[in-house]
N, C-alpha and C. Protein backbone atom coordinates (compact mmCIF):
# COMPACT_ATOMS: atom_id res chain seq x y z
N UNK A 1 17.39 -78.65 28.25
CA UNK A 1 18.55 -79.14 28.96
C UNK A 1 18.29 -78.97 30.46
N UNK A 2 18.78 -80.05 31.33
CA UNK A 2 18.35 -79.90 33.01
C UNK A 2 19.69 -79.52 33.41
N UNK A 3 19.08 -78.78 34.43
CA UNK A 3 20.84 -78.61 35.42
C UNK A 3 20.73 -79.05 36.67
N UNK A 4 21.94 -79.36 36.81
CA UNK A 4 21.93 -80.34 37.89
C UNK A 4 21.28 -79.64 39.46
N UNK A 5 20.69 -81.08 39.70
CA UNK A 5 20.23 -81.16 41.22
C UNK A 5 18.47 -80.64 40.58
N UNK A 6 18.57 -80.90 38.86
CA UNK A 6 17.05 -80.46 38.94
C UNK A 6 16.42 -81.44 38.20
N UNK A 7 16.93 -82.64 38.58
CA UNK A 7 15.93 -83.39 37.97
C UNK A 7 14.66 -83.57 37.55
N UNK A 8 14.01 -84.63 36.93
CA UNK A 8 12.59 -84.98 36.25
C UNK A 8 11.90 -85.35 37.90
N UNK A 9 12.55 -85.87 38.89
CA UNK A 9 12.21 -86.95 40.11
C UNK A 9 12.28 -85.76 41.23
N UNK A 10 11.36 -84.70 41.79
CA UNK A 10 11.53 -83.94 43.02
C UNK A 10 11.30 -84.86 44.09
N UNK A 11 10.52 -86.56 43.88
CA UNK A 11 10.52 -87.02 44.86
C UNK A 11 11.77 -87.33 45.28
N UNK A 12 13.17 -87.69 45.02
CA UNK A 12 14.13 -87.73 45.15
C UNK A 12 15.13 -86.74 46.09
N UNK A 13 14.44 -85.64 45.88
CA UNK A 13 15.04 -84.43 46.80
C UNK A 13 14.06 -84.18 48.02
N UNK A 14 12.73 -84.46 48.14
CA UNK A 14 11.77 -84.92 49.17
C UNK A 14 12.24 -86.21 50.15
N UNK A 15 12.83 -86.95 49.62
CA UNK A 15 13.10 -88.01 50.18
C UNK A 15 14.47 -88.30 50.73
N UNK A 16 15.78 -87.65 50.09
CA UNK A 16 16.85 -87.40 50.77
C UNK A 16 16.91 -86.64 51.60
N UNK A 17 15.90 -85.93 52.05
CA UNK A 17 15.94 -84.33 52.79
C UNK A 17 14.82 -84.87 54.08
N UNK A 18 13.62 -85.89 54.20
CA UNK A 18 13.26 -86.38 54.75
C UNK A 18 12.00 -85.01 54.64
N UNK A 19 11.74 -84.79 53.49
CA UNK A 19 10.52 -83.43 53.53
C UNK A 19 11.03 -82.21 53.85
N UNK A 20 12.23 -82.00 54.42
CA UNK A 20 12.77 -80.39 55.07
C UNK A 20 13.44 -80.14 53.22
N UNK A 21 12.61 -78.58 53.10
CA UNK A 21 13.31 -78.32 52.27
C UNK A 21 14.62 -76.94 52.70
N UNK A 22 14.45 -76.82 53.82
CA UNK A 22 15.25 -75.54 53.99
C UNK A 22 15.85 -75.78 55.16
N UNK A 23 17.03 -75.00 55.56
CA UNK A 23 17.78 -75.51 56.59
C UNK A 23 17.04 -74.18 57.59
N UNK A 24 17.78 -74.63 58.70
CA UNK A 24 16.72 -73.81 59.84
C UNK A 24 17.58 -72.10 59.68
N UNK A 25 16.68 -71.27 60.33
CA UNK A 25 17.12 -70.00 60.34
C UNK A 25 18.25 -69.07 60.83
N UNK A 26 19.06 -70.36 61.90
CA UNK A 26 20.39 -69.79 62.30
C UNK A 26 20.98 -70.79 62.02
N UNK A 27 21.16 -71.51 60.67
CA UNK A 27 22.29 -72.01 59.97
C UNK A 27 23.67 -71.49 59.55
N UNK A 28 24.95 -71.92 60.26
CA UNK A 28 26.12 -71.67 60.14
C UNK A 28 26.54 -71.42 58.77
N UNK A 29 26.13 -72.34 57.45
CA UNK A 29 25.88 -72.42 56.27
C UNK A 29 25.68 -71.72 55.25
N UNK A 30 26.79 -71.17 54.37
CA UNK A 30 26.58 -70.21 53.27
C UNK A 30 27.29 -70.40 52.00
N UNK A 31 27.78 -69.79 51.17
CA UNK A 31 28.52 -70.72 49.92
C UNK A 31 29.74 -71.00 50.31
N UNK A 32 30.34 -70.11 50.83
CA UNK A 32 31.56 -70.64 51.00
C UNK A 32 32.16 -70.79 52.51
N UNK A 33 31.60 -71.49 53.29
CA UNK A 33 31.50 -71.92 54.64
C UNK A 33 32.57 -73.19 53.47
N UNK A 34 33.28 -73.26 54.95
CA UNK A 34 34.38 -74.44 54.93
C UNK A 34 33.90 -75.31 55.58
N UNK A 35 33.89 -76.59 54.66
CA UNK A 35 33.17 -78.09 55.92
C UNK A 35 34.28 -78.67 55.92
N UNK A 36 34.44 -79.39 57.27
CA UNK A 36 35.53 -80.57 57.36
C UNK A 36 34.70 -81.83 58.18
N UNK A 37 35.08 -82.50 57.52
CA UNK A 37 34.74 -84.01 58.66
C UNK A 37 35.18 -84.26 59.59
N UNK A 38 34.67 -84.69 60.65
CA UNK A 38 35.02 -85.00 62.64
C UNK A 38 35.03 -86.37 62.49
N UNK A 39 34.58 -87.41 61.41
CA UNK A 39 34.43 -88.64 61.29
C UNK A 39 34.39 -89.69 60.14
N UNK A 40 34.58 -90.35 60.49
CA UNK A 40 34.22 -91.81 59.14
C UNK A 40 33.25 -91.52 59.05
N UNK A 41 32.48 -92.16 57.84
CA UNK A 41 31.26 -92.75 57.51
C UNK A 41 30.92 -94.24 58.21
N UNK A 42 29.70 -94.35 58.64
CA UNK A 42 28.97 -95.56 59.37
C UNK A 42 28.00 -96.56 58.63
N UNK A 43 28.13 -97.64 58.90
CA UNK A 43 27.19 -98.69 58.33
C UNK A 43 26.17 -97.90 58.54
N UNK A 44 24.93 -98.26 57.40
CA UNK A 44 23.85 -97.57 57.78
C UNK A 44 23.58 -96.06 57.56
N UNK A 45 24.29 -94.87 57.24
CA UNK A 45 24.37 -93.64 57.19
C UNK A 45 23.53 -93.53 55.61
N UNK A 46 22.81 -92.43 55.67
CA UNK A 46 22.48 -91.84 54.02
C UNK A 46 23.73 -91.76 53.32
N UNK A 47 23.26 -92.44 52.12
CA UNK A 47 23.95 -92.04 51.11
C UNK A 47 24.98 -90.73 51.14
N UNK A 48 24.50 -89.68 50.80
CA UNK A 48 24.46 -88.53 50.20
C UNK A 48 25.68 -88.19 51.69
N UNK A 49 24.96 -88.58 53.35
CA UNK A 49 26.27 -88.23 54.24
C UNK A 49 27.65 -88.88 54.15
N UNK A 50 27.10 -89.98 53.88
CA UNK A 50 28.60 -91.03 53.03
C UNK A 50 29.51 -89.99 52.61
N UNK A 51 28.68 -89.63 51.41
CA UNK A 51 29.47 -88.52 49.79
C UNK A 51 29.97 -87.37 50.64
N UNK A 52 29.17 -87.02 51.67
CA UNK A 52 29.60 -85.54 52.07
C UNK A 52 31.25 -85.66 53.27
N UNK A 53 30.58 -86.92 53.50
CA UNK A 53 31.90 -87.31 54.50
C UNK A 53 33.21 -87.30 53.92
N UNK A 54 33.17 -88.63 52.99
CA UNK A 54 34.28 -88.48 52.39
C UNK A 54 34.92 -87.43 51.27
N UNK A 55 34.21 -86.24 50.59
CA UNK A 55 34.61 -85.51 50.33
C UNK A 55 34.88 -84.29 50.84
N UNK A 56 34.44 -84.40 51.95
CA UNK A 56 35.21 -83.36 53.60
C UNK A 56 36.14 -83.50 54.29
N UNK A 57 37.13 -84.56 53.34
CA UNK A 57 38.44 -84.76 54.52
C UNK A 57 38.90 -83.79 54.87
N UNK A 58 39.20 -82.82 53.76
CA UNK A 58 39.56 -81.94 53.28
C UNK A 58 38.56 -80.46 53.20
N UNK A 59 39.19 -79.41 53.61
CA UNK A 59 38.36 -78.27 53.58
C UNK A 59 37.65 -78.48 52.56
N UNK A 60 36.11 -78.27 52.34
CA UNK A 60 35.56 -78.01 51.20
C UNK A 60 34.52 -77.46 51.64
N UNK A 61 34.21 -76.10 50.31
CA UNK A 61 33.43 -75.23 50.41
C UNK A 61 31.78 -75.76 50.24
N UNK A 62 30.72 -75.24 50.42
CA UNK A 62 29.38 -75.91 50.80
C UNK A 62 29.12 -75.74 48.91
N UNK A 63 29.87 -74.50 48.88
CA UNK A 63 29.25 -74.90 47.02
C UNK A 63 29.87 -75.90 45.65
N UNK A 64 31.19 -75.63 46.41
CA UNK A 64 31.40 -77.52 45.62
C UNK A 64 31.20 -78.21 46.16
N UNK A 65 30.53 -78.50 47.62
CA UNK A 65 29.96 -79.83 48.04
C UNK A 65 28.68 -79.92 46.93
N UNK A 66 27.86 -78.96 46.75
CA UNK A 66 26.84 -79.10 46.01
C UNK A 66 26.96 -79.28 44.20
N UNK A 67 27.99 -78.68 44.26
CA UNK A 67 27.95 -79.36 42.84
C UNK A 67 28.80 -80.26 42.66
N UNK A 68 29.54 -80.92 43.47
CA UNK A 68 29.99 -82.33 43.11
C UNK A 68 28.91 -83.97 43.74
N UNK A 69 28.37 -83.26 44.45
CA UNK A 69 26.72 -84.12 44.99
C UNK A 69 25.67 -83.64 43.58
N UNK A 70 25.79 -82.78 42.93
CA UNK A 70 24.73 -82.88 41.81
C UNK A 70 23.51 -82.42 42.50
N UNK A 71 23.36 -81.19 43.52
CA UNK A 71 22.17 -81.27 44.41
C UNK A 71 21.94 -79.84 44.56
N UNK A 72 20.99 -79.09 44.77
CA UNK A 72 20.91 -77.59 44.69
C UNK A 72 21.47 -77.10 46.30
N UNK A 73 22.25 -76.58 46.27
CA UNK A 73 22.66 -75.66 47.46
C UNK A 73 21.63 -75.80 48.67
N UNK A 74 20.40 -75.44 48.77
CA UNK A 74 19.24 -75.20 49.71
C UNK A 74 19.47 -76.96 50.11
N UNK A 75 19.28 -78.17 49.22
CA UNK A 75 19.26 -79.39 49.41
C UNK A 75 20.45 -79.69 50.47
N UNK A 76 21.97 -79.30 49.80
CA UNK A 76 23.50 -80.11 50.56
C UNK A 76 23.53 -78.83 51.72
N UNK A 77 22.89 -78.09 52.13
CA UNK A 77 22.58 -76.94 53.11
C UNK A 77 22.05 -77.68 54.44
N UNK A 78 20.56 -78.61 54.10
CA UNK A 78 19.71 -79.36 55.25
C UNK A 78 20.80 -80.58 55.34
N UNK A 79 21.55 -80.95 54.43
CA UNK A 79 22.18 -82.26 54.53
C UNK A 79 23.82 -82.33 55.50
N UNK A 80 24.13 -80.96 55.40
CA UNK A 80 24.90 -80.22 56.39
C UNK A 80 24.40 -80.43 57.19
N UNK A 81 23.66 -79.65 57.78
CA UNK A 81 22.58 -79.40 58.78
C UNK A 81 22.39 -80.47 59.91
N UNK A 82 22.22 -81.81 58.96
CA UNK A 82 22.07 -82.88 60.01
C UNK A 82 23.72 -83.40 60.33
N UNK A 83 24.77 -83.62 59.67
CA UNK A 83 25.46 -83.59 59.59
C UNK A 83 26.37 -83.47 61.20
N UNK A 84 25.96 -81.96 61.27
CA UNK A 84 26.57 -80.82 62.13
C UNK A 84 26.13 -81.00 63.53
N UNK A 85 25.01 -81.19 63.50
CA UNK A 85 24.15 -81.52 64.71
C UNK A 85 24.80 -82.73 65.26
N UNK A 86 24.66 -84.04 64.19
CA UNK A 86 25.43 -85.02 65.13
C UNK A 86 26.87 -84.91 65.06
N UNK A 87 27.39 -83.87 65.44
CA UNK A 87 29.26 -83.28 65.33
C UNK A 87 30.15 -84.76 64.16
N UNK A 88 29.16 -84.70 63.30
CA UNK A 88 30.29 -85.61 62.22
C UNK A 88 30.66 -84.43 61.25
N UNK A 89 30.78 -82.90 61.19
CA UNK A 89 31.42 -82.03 60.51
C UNK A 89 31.52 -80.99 61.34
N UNK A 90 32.68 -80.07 60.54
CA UNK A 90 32.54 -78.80 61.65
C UNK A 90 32.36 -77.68 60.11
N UNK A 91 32.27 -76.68 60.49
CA UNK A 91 32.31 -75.42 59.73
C UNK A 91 32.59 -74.05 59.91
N UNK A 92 33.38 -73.61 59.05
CA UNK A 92 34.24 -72.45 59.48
C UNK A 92 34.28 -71.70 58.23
N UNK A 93 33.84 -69.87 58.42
CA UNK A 93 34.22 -69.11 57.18
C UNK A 93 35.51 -69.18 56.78
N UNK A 94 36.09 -68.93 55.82
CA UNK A 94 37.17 -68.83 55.32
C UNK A 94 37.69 -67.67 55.75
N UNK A 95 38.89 -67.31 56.25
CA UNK A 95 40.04 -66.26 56.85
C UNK A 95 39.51 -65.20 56.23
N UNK A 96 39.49 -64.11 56.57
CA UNK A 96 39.39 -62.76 55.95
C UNK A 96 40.93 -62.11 55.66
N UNK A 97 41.45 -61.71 54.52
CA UNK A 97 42.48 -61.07 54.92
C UNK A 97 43.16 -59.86 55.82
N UNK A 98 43.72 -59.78 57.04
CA UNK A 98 44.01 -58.84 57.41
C UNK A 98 43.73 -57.44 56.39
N UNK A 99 43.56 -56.21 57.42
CA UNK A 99 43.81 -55.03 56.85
C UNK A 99 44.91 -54.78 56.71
N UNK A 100 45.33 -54.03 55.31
CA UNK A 100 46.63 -53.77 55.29
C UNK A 100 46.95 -52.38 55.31
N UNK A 101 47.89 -51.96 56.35
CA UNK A 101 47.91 -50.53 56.70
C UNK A 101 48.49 -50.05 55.75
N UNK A 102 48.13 -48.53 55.31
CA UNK A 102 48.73 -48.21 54.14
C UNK A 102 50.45 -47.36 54.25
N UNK A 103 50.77 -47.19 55.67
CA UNK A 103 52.19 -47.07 55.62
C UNK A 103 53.12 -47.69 55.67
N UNK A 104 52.64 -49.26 55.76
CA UNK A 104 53.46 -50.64 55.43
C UNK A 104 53.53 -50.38 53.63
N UNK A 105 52.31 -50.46 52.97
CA UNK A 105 52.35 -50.47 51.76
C UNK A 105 53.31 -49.17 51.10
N UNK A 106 53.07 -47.94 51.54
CA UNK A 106 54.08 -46.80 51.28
C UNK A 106 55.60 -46.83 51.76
N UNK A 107 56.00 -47.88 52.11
CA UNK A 107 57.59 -48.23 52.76
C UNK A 107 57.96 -49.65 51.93
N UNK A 108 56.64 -50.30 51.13
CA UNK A 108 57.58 -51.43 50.26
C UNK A 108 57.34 -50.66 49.23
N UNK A 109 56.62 -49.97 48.63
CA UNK A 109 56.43 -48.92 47.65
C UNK A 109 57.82 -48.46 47.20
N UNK A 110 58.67 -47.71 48.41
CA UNK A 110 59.50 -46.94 48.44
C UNK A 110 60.79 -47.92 48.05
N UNK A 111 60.72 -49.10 48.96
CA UNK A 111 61.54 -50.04 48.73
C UNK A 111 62.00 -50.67 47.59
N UNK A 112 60.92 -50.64 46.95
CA UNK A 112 61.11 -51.14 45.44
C UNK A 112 61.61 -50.22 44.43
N UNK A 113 61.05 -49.07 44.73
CA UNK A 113 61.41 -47.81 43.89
C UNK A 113 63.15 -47.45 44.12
N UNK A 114 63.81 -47.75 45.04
CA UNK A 114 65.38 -47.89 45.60
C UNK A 114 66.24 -49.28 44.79
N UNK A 115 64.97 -49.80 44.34
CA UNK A 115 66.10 -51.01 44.05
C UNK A 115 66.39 -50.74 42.12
């Protein structure tokens, strides 16, 4: 059984990628980096930036970009990559949750325990 993005055809992933198999070493890019689109798609654009465009209207994480492209992570990573460079996406980690102080938590604690 194959899993996806591993096809019979590596020329296929050679050839969407233009030979780069890896994105460069200070790539913004990790699983769950948030992509959004800065733009339409253009006459003429790769495929695959088409797919990435229009499924970036919307926050989406780099690892369901890759598995709804059918493409291994390292692959929709370089395809970012170019992406970003010509500002047709932006990318942003996802929020961290605040720290939560624990004498906020010991005063709804208490609060609840009153009701």
């Amino acid at each position: 059984m194959s899993r996806p993005g591993r096809d019979d055809a590596p020329d296929r992933l050679y050839t969407i990628t233009q030979g780069r198999s890896r994105s460069g070493p200070d790539t913004p890019f990790d699983l769950v980096t948030l992509v959004v689109a800065e733009s339409d798609p253009v006459t003429g654009m790769q495929s695959e930036h088409v797919a990435i465009l229009e499924l970036t209207r919307f926050p989406t994480s780099v690892v369901e970009l890759a598995a709804e492209l059918r493409l291994p992570v390292s692959i929709t990573k370089v395809l970012l990559c170019d992406l970003l460079a010509a500002g047709r996406v932006s990318a942003r980690h996802p929020r961290r949750p605040a720290p939560t102080d624990p004498d906020i938590l010991e005063q709804v604690l208490v609060g609840l325990r009153n009701l």
